[in-house]
Protein backbone atom coordinates (compact mmCIF):
# COMPACT_ATOMS: atom_id res chain seq x y z
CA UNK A 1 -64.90 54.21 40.06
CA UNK A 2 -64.13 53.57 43.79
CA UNK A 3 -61.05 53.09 44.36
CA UNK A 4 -60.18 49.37 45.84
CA UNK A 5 -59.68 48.57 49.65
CA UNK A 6 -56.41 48.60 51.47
CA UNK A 7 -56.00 45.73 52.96
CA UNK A 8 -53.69 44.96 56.24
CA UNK A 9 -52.89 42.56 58.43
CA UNK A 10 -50.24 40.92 60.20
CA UNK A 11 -47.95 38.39 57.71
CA UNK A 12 -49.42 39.50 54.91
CA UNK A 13 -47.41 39.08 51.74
CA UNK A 14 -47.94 42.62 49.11
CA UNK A 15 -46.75 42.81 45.49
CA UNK A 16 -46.19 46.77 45.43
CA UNK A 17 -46.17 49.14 42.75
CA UNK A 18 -45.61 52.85 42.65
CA UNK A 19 -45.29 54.95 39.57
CA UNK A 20 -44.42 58.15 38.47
CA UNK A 21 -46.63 61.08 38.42
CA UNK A 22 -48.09 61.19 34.13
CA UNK A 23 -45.50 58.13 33.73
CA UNK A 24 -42.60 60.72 34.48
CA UNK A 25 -39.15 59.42 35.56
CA UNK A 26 -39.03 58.94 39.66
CA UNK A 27 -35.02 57.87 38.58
CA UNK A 28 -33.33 60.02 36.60
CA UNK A 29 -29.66 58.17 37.95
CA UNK A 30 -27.63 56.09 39.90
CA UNK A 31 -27.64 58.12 43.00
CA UNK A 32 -31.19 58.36 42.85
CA UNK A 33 -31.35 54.80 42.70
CA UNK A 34 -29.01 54.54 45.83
CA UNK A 35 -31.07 56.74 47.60
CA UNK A 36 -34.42 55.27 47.25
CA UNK A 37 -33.01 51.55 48.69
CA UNK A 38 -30.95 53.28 51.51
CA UNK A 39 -34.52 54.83 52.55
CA UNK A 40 -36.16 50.92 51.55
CA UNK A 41 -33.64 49.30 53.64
CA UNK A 42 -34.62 51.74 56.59
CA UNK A 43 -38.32 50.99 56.04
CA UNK A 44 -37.78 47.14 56.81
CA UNK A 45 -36.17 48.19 59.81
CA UNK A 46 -38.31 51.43 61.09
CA UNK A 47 -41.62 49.45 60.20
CA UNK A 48 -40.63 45.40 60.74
CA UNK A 49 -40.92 44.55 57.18
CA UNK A 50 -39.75 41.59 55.40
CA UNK A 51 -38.61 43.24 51.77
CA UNK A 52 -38.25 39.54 49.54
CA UNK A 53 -37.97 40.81 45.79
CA UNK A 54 -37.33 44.37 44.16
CA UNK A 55 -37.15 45.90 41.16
CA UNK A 56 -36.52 49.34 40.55
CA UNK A 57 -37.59 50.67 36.76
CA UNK A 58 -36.62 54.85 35.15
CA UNK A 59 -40.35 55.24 36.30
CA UNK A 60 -41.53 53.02 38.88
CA UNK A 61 -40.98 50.03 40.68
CA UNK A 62 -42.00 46.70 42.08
CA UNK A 63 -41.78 45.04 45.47
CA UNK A 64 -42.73 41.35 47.48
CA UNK A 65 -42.74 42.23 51.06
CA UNK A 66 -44.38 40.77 53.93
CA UNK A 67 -45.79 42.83 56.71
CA UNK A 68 -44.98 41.87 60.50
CA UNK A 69 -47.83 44.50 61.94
CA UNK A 70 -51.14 45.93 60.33
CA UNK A 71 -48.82 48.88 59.07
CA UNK A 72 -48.40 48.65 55.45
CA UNK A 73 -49.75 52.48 54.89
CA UNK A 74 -47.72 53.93 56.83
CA UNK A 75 -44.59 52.68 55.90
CA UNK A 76 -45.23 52.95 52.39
CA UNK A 77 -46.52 56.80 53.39
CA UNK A 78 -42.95 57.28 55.30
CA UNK A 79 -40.70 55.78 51.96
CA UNK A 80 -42.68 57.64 49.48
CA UNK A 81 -43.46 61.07 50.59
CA UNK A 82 -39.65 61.16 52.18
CA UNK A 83 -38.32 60.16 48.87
CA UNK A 84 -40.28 62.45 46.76
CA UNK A 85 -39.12 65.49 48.66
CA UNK A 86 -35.72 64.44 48.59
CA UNK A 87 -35.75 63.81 45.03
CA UNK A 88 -38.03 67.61 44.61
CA UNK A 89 -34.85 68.81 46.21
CA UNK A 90 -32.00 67.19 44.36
CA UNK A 91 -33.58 67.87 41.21
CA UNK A 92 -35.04 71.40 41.94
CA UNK A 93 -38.85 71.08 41.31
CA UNK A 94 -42.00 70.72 42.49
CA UNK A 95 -45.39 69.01 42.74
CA UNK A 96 -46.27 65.28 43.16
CA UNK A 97 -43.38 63.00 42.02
CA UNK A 98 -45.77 59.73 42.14
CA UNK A 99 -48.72 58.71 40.79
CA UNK A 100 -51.75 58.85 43.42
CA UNK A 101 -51.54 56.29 45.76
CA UNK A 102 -49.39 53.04 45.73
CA UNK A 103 -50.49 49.29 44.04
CA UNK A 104 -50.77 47.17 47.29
CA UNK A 105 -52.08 43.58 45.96
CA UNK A 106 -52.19 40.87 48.81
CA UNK A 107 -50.78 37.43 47.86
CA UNK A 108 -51.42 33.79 49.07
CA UNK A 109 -47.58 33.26 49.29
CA UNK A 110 -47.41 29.51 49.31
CA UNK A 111 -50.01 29.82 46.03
CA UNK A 112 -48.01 33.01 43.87
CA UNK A 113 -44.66 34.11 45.92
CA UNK A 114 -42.20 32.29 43.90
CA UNK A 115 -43.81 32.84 40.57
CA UNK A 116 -44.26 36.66 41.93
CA UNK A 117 -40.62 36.70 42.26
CA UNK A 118 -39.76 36.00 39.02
CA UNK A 119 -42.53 38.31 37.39
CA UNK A 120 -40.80 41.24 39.48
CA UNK A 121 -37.35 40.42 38.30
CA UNK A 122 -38.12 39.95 35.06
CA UNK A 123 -39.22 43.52 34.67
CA UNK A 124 -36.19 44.98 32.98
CA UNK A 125 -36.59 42.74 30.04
CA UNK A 126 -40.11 43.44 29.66
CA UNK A 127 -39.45 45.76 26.91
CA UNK A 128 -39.43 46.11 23.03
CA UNK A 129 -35.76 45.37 22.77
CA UNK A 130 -35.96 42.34 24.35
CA UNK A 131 -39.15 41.49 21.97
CA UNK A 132 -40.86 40.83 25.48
CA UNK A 133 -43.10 44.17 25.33
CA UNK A 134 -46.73 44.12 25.55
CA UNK A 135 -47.36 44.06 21.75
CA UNK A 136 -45.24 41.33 21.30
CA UNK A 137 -46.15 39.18 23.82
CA UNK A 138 -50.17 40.11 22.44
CA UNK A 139 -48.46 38.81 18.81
CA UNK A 140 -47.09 35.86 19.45
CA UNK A 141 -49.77 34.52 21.59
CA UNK A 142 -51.78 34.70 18.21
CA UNK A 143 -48.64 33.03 16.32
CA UNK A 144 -48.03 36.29 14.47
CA UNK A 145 -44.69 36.85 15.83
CA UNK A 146 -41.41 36.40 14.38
CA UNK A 147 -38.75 33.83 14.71
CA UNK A 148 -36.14 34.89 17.13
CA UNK A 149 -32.45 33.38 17.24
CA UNK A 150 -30.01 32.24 20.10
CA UNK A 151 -28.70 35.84 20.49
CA UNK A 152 -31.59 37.60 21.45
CA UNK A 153 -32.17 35.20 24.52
CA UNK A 154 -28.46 35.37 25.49
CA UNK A 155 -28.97 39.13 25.54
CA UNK A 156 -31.82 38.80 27.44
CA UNK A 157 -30.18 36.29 30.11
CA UNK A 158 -26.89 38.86 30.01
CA UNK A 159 -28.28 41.91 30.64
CA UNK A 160 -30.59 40.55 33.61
CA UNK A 161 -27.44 39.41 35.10
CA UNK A 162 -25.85 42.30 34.86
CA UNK A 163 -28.90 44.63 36.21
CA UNK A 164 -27.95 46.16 39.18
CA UNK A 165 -31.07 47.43 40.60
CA UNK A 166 -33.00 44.85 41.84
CA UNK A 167 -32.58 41.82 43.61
CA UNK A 168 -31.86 39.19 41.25
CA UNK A 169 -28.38 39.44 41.44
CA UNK A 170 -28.21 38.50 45.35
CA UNK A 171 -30.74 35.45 44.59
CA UNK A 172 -28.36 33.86 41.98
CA UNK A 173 -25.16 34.89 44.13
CA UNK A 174 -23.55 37.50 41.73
CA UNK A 175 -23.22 40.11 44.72
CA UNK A 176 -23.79 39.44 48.56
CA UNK A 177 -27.16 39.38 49.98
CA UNK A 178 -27.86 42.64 51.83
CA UNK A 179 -29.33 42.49 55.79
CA UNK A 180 -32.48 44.07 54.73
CA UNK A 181 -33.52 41.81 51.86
CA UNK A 182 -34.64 38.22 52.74
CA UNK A 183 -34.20 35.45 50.19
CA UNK A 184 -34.67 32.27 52.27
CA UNK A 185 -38.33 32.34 52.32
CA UNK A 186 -39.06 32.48 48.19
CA UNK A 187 -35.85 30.20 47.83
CA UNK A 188 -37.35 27.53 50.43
CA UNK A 189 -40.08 26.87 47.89
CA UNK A 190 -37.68 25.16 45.45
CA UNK A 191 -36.23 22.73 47.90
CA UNK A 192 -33.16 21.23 48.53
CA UNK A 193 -29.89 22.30 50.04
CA UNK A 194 -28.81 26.41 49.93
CA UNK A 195 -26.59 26.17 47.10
CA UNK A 196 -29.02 23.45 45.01
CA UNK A 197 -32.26 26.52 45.78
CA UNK A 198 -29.96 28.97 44.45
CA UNK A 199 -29.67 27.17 41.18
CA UNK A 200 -32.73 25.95 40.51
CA UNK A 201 -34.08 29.26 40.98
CA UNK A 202 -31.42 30.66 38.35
CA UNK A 203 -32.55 28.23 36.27
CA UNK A 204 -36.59 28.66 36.98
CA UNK A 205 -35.83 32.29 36.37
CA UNK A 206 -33.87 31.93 33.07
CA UNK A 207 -35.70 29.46 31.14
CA UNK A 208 -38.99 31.73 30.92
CA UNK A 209 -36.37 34.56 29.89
CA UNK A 210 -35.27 32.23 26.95
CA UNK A 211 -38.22 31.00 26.33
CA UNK A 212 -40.32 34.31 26.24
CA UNK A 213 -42.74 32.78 29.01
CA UNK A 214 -43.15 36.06 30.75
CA UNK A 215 -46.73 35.12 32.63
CA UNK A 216 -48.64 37.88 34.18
CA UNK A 217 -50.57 36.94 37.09
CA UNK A 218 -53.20 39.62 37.29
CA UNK A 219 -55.54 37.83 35.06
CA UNK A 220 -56.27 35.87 38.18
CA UNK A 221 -56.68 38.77 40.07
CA UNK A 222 -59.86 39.08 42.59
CA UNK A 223 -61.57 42.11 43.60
CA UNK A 224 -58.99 44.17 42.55
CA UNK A 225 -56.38 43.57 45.72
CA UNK A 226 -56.55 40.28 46.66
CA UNK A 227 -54.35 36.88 44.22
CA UNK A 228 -54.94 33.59 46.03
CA UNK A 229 -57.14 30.55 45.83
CA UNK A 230 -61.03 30.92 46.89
CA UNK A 231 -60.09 30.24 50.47
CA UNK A 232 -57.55 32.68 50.73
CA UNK A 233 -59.95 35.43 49.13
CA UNK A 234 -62.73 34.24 51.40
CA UNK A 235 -60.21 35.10 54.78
């Protein structure tokens, strides 16, 4: 199967993905972690990237940036090849640390960058304890799945709170907002003054963790690379 174009271009908004090599771990602990957004925050800087949303996972990760120059393969190239071989290093191994190339999907921002946002910081609750895996989420769409009580969505809520390693923390105003990650752009969409945006997007986030209304937007996916209305896809 071919594998799908990489698109580029000048303010283009990307959801990113990239996983570990055979689902392996690309963070085995918290200085890993530290090191792979010291070398993010560089990228913004080294290639003129907006970085909006992160998420880093034990074996991959998700990003929404936006791309001031045609040069989304090479910065990507520069964060992941210079982390790999740092991490070879630290760790004392070899061979490829991720899994062929990067996910690069380009979004119609205005059309999918807020809900994007919350899809990429709900990731660390996507998971069997939470009762928001896969399987579940396949059950209870059929009404198969079980009745859950008040404490599992307070867990849920606490525990994506508390998550250090992505940017959810710095939307909601638990921990200031670093130089290299821009929230005023997803935040805009929900209107209203600074403090009312932060709120309401606590909120927009929160009620689909309580409610279990984790959507997944690749089911409108087009061409493989490419999430926007028929206009959008057309350009």
């Amino acid at each position: 199967m071919a594998r799908p174009l990489r698109l580029q271009c000048e303010g283009g908004w990307y959801h990113i993905t990239s996983r570990g090599n055979e689902r392996q771990l690309i963070f085995r602990d918290d200085e890993d972690r530290r090191e792979f957004l010291r070398r993010l925050s560089q990228m913004t800087e080294r290639y003129r990237l907006r970085l909006h949303v992160y998420t880093l996972m034990d074996n991959h990760w998700h990003g929404l940036l936006e791309t001031l120059e045609a040069n989304l393969s090479r910065a990507m190239q520069w964060l992941n090849s210079g982390y790999s071989s740092w991490f070879n290093g630290r760790h004392r191994r070899a061979g490829h640390l991720l899994q062929g190339r990067f996910k690069a999907i380009i979004v119609e921002p205005q059309r999918w960058g807020l809900e994007l946002s919350r899809y990429v910081h709900l990731n660390p609750i996507r998971v069997e304890r939470f009762a928001l895996n896969k399987q579940t989420r396949r059950r209870n769409q059929v009404g198969a799945g079980r009745e859950l009580g008040t404490a599992v969505w307070r867990d849920r809520i606490e525990f994506l709170r508390n998550y250090r390693w992505s940017s959810y923390r710095a939307y909601i105003g638990l921990e200031p907002v670093p130089a290299w990650l821009s929230t005023h752009a997803v935040l805009a969409w929900l209107g209203g003054e600074q403090s009312q945006r932060v709120e309401r997007y606590r909120e927009y986030v929160e009620s689909a963790a309580r409610e279990g209304l984790i959507q997944i937007p690749w089911d409108q996916l087009q061409a493989q690379v490419a999430l926007g209305d028929e206009a959008f896809v057309r350009d």
